[in-house]
N, C-alpha and C. Protein backbone atom coordinates (compact mmCIF):
# COMPACT_ATOMS: atom_id res chain seq x y z
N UNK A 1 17.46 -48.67 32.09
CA UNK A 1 17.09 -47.41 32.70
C UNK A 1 17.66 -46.23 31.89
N UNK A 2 18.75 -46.51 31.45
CA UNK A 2 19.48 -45.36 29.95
C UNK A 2 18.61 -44.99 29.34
N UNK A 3 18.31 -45.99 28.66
CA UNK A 3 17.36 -46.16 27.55
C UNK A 3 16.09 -45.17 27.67
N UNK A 4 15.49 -45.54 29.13
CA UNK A 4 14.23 -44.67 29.50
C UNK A 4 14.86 -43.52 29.48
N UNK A 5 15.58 -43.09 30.18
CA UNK A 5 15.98 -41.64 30.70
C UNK A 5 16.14 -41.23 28.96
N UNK A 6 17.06 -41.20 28.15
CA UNK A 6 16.95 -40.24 26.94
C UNK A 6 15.87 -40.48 26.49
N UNK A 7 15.15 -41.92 26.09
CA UNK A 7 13.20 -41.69 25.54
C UNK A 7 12.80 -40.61 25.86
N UNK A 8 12.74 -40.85 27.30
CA UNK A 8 12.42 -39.24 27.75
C UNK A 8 12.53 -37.71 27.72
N UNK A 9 14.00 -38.05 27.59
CA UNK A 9 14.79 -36.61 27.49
C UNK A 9 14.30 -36.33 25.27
N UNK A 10 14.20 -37.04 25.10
CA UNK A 10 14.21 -36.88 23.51
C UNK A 10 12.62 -36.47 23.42
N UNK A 11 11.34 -37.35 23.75
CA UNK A 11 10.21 -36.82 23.91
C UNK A 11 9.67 -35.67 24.52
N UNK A 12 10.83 -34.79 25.47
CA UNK A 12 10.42 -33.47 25.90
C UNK A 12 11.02 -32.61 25.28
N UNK A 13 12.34 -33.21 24.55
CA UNK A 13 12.78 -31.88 23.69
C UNK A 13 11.73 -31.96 21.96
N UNK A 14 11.37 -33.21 21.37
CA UNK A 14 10.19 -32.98 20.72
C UNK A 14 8.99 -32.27 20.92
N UNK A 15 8.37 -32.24 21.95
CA UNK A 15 7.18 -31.49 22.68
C UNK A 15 7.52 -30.23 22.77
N UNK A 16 8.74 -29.86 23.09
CA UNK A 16 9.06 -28.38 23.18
C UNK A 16 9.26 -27.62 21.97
N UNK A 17 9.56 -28.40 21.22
CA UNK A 17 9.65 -27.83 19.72
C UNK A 17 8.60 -27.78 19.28
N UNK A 18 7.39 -28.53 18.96
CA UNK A 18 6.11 -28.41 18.70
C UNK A 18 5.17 -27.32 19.11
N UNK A 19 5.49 -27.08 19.80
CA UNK A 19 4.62 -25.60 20.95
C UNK A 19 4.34 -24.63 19.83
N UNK A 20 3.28 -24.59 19.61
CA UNK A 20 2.74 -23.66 18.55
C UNK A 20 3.35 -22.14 19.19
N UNK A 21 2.94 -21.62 20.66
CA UNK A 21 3.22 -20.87 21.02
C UNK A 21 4.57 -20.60 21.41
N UNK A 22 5.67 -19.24 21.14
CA UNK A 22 6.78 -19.57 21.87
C UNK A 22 6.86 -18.03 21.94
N UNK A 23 8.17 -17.64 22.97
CA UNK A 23 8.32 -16.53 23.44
C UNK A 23 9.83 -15.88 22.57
N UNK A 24 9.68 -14.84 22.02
CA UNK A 24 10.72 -14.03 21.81
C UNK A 24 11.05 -12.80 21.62
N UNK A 25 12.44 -12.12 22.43
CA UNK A 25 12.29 -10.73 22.21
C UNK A 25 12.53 -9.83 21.61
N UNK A 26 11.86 -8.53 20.85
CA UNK A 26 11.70 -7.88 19.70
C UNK A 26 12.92 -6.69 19.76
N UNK A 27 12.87 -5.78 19.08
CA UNK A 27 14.01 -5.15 18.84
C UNK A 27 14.21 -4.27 20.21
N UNK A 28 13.04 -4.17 21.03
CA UNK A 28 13.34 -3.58 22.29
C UNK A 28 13.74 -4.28 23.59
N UNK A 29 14.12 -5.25 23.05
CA UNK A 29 14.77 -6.10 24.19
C UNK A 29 13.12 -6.45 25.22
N UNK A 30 11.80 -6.64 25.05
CA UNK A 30 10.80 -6.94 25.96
C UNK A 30 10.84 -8.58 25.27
N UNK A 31 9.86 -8.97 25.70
CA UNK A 31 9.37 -10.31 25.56
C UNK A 31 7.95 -9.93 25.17
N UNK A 32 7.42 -10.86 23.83
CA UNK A 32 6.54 -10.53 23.13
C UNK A 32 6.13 -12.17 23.10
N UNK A 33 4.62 -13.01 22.88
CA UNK A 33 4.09 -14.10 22.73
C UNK A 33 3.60 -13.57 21.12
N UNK A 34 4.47 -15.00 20.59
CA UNK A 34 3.77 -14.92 18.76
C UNK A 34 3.18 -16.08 18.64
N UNK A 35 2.93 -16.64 17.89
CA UNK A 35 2.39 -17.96 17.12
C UNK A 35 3.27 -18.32 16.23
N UNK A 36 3.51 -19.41 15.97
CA UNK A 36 4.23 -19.29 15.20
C UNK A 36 3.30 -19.72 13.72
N UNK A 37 2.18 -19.95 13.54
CA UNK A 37 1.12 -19.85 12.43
C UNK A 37 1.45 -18.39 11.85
N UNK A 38 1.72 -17.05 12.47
CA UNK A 38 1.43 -16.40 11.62
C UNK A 38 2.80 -15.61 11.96
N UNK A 39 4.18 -16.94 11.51
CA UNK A 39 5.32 -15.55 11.54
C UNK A 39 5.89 -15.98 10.39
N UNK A 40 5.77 -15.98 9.08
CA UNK A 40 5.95 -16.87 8.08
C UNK A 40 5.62 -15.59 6.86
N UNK A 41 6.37 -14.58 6.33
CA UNK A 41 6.56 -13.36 5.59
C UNK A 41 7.78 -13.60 4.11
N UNK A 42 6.67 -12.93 2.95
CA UNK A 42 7.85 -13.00 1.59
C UNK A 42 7.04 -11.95 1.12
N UNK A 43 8.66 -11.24 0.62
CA UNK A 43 8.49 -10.01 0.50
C UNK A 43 8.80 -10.06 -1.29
N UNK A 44 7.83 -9.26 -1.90
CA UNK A 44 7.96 -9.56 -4.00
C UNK A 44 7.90 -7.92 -4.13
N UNK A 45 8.59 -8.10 -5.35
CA UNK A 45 9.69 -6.56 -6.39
C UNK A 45 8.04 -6.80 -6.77
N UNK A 46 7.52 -5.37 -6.78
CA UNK A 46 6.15 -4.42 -7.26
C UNK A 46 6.49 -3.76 -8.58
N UNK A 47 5.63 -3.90 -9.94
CA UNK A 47 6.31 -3.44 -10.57
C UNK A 47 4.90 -3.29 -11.54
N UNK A 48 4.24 -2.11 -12.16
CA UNK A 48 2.71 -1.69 -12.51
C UNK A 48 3.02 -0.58 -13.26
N UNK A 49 1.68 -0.41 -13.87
CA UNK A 49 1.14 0.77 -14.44
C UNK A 49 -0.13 1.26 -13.15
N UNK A 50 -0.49 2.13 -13.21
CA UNK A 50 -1.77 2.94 -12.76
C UNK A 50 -2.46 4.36 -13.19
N UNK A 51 -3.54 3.83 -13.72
CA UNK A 51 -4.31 5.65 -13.85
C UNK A 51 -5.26 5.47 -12.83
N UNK A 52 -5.35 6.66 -12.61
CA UNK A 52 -6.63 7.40 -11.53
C UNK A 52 -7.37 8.55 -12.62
N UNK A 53 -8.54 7.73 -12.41
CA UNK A 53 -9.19 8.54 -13.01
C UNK A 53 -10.51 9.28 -12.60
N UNK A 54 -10.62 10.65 -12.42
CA UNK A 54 -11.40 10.95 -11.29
C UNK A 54 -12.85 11.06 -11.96
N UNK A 55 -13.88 11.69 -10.88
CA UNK A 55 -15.37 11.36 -11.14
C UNK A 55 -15.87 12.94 -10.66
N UNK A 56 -15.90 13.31 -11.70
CA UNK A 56 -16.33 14.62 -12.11
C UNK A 56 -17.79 14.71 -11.63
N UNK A 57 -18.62 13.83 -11.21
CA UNK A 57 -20.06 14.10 -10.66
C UNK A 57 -19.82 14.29 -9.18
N UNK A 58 -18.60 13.74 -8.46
CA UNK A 58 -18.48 14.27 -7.43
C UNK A 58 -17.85 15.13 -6.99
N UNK A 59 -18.16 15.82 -5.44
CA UNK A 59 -17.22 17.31 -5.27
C UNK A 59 -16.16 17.41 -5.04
N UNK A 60 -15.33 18.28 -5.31
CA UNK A 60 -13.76 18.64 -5.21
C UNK A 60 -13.35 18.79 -3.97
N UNK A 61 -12.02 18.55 -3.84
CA UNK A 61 -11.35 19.03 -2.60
C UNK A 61 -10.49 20.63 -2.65
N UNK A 62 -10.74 21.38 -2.06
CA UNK A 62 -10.13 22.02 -2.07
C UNK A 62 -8.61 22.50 -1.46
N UNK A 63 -8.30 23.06 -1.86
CA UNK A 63 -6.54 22.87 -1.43
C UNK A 63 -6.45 23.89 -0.43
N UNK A 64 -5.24 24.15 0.47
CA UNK A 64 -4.61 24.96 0.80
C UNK A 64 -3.48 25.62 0.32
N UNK A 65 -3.24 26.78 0.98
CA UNK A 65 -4.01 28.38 1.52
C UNK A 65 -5.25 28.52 0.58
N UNK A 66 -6.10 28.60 1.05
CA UNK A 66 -7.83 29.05 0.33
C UNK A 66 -7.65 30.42 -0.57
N UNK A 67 -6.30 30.77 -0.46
CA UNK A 67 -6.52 32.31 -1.20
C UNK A 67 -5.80 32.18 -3.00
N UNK A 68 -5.47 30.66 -3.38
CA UNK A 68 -5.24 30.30 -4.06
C UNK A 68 -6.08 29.84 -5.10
N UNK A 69 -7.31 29.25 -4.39
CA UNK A 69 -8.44 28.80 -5.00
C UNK A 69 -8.25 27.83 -5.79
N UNK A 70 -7.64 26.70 -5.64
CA UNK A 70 -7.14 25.74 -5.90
C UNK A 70 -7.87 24.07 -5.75
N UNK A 71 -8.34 23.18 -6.40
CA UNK A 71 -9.23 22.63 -6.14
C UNK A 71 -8.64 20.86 -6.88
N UNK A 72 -8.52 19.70 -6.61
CA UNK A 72 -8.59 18.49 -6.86
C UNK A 72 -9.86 18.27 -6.92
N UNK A 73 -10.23 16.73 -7.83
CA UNK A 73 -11.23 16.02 -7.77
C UNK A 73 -10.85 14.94 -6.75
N UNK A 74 -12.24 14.96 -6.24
CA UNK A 74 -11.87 14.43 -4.42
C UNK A 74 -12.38 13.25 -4.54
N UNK A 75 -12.51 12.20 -5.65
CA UNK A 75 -12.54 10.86 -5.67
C UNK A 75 -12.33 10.49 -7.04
N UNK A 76 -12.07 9.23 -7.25
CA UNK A 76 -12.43 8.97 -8.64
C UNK A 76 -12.09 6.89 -8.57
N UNK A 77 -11.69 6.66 -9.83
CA UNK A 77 -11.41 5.13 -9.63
C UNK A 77 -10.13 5.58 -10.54
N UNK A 78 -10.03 3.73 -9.90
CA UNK A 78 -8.19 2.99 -10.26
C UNK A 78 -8.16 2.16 -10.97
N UNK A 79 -7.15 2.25 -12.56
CA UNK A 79 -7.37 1.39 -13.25
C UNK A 79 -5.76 0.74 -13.31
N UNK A 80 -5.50 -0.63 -13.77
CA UNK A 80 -3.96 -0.76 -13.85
C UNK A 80 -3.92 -1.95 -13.94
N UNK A 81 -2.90 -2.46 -13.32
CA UNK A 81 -2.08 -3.93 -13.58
C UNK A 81 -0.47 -3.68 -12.50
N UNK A 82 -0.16 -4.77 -11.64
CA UNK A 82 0.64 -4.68 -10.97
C UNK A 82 1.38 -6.01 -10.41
N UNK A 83 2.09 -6.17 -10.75
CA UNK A 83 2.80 -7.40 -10.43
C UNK A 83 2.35 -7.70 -8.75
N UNK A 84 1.91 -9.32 -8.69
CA UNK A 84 1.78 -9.94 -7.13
C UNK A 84 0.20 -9.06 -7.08
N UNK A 85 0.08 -8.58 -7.64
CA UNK A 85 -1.63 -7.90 -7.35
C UNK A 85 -2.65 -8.52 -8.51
N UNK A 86 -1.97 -8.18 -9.98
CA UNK A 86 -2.96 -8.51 -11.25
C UNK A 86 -3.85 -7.40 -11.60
N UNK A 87 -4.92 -7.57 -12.38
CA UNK A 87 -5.14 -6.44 -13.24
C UNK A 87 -6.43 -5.87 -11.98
N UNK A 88 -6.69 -4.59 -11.38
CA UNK A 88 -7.43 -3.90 -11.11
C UNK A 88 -9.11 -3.95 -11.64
N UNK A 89 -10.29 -4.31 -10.81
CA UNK A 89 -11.35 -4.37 -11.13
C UNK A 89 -11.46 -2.55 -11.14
N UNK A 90 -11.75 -1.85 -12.25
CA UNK A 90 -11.70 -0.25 -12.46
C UNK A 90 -12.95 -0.34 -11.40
N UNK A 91 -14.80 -0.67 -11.91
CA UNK A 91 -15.54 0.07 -10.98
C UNK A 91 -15.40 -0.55 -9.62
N UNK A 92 -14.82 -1.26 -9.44
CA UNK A 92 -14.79 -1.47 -7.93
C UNK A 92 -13.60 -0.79 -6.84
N UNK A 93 -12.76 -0.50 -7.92
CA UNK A 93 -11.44 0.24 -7.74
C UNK A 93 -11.14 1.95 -7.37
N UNK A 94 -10.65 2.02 -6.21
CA UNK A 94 -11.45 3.79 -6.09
C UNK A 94 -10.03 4.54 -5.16
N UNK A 95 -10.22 5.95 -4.82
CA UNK A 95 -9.38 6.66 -4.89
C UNK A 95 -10.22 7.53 -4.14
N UNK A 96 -10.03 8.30 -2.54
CA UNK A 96 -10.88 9.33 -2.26
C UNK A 96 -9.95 9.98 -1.60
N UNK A 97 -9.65 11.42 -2.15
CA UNK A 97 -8.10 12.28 -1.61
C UNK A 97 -8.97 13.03 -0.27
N UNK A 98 -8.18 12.91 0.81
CA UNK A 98 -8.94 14.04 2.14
C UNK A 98 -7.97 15.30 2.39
N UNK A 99 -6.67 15.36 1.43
CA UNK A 99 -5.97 16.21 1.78
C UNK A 99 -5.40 17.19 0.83
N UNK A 100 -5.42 18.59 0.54
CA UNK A 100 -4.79 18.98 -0.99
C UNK A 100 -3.73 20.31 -0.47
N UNK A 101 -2.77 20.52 -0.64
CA UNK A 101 -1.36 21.44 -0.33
C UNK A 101 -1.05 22.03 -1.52
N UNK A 102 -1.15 23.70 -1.91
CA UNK A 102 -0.63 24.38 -2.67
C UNK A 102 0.60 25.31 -2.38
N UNK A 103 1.55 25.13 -3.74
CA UNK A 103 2.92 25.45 -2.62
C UNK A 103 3.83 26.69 -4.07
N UNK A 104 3.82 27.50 -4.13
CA UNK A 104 4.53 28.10 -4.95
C UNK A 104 6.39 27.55 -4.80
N UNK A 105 7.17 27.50 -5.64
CA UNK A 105 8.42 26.52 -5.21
C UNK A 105 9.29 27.13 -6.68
N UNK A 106 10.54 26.75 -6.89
CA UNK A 106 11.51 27.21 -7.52
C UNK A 106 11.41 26.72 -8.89
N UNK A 107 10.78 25.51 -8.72
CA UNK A 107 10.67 24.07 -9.83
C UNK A 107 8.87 24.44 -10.70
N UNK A 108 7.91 25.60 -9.89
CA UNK A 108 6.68 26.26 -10.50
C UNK A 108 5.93 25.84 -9.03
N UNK A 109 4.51 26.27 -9.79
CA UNK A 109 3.47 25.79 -8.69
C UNK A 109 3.37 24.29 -8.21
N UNK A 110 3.47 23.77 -7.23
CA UNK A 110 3.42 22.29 -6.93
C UNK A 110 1.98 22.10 -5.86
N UNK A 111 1.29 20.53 -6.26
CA UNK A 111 0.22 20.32 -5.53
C UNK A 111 0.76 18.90 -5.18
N UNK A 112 0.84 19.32 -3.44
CA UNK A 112 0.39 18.13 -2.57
C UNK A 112 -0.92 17.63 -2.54
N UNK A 113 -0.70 16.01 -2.52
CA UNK A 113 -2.23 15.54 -2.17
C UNK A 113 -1.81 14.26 -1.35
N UNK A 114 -3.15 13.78 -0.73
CA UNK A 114 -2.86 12.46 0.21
C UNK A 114 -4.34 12.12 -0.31
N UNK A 115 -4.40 10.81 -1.10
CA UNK A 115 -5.81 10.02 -1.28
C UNK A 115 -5.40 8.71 0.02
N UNK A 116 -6.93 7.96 0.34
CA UNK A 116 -6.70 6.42 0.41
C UNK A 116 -7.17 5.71 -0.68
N UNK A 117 -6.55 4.67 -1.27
CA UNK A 117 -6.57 3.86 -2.14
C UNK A 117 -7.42 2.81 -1.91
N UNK A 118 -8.60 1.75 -2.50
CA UNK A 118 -8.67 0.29 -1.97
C UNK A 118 -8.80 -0.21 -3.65
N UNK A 119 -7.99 -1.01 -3.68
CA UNK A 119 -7.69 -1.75 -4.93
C UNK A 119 -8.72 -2.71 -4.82
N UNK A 120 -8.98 -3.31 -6.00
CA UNK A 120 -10.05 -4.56 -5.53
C UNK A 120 -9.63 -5.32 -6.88
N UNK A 121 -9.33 -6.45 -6.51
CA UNK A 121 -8.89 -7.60 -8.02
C UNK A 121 -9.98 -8.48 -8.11
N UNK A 122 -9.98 -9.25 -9.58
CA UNK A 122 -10.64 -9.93 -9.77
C UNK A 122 -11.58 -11.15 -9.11
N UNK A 123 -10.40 -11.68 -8.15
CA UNK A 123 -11.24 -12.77 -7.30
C UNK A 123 -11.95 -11.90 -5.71
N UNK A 124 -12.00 -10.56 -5.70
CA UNK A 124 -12.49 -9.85 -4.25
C UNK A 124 -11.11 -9.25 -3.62
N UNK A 125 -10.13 -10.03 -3.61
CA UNK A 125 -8.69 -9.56 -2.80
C UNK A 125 -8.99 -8.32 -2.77
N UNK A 126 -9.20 -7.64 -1.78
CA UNK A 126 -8.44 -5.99 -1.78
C UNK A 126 -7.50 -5.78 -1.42
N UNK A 127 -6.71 -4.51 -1.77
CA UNK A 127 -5.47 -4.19 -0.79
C UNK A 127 -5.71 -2.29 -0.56
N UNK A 128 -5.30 -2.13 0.45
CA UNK A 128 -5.58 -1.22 1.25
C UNK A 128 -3.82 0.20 0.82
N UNK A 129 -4.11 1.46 0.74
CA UNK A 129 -3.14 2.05 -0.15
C UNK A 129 -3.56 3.65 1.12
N UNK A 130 -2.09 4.05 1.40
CA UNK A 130 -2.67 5.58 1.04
C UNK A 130 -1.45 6.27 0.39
N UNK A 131 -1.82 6.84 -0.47
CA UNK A 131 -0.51 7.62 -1.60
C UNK A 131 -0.49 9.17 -1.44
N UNK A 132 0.52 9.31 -2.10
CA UNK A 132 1.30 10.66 -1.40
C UNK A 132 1.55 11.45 -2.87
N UNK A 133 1.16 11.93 -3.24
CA UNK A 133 1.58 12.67 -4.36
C UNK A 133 2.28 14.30 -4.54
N UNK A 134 2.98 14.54 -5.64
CA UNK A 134 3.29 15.95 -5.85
C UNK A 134 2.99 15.90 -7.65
N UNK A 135 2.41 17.28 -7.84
CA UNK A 135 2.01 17.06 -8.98
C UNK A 135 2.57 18.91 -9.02
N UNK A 136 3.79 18.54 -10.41
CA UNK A 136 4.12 20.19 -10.95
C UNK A 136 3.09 20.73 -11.35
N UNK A 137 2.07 21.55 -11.62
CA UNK A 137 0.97 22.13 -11.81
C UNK A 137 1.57 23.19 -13.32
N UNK A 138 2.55 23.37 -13.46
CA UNK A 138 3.01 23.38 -14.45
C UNK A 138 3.55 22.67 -15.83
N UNK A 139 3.91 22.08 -14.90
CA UNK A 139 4.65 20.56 -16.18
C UNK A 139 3.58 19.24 -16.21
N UNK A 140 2.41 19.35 -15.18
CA UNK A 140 1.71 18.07 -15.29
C UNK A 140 3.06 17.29 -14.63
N UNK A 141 3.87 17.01 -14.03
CA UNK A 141 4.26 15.69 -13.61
C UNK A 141 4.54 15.44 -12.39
N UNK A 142 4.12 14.09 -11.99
CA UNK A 142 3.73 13.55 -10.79
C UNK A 142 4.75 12.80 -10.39
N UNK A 143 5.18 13.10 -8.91
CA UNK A 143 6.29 12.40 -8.25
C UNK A 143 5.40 11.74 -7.25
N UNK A 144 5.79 10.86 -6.37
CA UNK A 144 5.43 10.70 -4.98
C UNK A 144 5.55 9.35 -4.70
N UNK A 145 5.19 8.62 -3.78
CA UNK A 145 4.93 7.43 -3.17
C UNK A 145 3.73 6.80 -2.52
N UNK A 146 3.63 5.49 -2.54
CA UNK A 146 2.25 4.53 -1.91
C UNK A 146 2.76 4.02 -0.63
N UNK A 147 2.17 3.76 0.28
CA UNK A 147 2.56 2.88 1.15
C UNK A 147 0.80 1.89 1.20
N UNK A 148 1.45 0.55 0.81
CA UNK A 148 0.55 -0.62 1.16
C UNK A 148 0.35 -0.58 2.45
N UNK A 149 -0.90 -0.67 2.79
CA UNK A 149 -1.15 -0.81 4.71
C UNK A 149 -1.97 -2.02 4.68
N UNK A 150 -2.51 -2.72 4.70
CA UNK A 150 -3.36 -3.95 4.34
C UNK A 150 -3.78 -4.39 3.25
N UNK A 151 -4.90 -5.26 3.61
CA UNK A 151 -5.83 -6.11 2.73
C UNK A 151 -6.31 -7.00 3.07
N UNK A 152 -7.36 -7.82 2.31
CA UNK A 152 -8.12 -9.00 2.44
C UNK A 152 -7.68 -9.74 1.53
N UNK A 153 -7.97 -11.24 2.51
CA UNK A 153 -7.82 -12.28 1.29
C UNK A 153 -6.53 -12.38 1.83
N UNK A 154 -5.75 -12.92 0.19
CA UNK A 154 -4.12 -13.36 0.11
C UNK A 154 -3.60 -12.22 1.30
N UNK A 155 -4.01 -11.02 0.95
CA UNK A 155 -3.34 -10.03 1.22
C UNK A 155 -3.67 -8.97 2.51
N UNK A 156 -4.03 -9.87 3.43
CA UNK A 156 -4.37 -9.75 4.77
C UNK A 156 -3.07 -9.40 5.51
N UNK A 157 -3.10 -8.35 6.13
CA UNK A 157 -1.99 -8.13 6.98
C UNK A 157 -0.66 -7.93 5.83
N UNK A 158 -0.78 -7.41 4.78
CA UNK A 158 0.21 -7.35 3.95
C UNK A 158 0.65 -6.03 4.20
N UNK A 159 1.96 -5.25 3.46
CA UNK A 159 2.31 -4.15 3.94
C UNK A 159 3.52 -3.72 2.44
N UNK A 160 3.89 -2.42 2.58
CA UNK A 160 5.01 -2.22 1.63
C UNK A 160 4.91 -0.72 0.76
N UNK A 161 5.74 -0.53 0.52
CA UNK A 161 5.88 0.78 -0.74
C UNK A 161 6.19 1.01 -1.88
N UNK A 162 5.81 1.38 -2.66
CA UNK A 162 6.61 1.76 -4.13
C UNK A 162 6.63 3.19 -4.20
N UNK A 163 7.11 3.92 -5.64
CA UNK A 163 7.51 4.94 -5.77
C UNK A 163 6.72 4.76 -7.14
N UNK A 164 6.24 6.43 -7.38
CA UNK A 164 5.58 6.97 -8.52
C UNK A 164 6.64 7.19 -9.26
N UNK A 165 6.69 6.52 -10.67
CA UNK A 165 7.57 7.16 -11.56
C UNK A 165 7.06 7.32 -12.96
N UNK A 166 7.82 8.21 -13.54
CA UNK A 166 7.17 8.59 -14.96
C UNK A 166 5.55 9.05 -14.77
N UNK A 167 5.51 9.72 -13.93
CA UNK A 167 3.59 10.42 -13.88
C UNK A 167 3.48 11.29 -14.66
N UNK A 168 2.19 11.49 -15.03
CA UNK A 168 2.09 12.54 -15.52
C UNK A 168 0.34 12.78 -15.56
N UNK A 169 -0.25 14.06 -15.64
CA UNK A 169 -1.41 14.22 -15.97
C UNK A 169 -1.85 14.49 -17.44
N UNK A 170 -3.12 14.03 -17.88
CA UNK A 170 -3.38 14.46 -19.00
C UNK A 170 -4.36 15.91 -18.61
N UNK A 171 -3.71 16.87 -19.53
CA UNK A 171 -4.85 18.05 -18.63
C UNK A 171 -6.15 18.00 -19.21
N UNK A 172 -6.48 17.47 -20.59
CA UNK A 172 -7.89 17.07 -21.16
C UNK A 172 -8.45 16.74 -20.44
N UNK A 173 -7.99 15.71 -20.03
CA UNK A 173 -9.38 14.57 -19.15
C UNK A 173 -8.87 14.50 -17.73
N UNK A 174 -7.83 15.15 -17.20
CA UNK A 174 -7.51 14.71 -15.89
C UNK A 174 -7.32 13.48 -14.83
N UNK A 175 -7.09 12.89 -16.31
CA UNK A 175 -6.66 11.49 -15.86
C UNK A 175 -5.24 11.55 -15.74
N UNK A 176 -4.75 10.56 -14.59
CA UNK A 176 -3.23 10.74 -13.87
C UNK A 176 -2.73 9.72 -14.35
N UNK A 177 -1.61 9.15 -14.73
CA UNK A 177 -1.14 8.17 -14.98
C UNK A 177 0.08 8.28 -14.65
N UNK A 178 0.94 6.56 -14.14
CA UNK A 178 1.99 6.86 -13.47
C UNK A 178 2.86 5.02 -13.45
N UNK A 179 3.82 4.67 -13.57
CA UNK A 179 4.10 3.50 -12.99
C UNK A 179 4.86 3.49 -11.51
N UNK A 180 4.77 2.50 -11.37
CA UNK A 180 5.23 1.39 -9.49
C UNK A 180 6.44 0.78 -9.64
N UNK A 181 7.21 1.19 -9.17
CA UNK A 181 8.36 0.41 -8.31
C UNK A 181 8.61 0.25 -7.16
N UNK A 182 8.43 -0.79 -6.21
CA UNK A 182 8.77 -1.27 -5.12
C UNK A 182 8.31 -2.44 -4.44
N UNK A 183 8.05 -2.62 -3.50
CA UNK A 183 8.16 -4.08 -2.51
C UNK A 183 6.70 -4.16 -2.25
N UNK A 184 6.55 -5.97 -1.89
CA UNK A 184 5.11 -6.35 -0.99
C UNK A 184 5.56 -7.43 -0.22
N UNK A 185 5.05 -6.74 1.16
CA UNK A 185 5.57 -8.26 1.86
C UNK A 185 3.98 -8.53 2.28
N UNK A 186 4.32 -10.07 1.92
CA UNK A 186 2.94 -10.98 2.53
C UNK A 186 3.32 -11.43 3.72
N UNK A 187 2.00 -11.94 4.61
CA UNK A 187 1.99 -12.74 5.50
C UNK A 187 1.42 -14.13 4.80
N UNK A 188 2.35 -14.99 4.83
CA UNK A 188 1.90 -16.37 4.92
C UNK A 188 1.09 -17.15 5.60
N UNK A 189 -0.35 -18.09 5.31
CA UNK A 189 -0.76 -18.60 6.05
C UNK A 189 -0.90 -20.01 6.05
């Protein structure tokens, strides 16, 4: 009768461990239902080149205060290479800014911008971007940051940021160029 009783006791603490579903609570102290299929996250050092290069057949954005008369190209494509991503399909690769900020400042004229990004790699993967830029309008050089918000594929439910460094514009062609430092966390499936 021992014998039965732990079989038992051992086959319900197996079963309980198996439970795909289990309950645990998040940083607000509630109770949240996960899966445990999709709690399985690795996070990889981001590390790229990128130009944006815009498309002069389409229309500009214009900036603020309007009395500046100040104007971005309000789309263009993305060309590059980026560690955990790989090399950028350029025409499938695009860039459409909805936001432009002109700011007189100590450092010269500075332009805010906010594009969304959708990267697209070789095998379809996209990943989903919206970037934050400051561009000296004097010096040509570009500071700012990305934040990863999704994707498809590998990179479904993925997330993360890097930082713009070494940017700069070419004022010829208005092509931006810049490298990536920072993080990607995946979801594992």
């Amino acid at each position: 009768m021992k014998r039965v009783l732990i079989l038992l006791i051992g086959f319900l603490m197996i079963n309980i461990a198996c439970q795909d579903e289990f309950v645990e609570p998040d940083n607000d102290a509630t109770t949240v239902t996960k899966s445990a299929k999709y709690e399985k996250v690795k996070t990889f050092q981001v590390k790229g080149h990128v130009d944006a290069i815009p498309n002069a057949d389409l229309p500009l954005v214009s900036c603020t205060p309007p009395e500046y008369e100040v104007a971005l190209p309000g789309s263009g494509w993305v060309s590059g290479h980026k560690s955990i991503f790989g090399d950028f399909v350029q025409e499938k690769s695009f860039f459409n800014r909805d936001l432009c900020e002109f700011s007189l400042t100590a450092e010269g004229p500075v332009i805010y911008s906010h594009a969304n990004v959708e990267i697209t790699r070789a095998n379809g993967d996209k990943i989903f971007v919206d970037s934050h830029s400051w561009v000296n309008a004097a010096t040509g050089v570009i500071s700012g940051y990305n934040v990863i918000k999704n994707g498809t594929g590998r990179f479904e439910g993925a997330y993360g940021e890097s930082d713009i460094v070494n940017g700069t514009v070419d004022p010829d062609t208005g092509i931006a160029s810049w490298d990536e430092d920072g993080y990607l966390t995946l979801v594992l499936k």
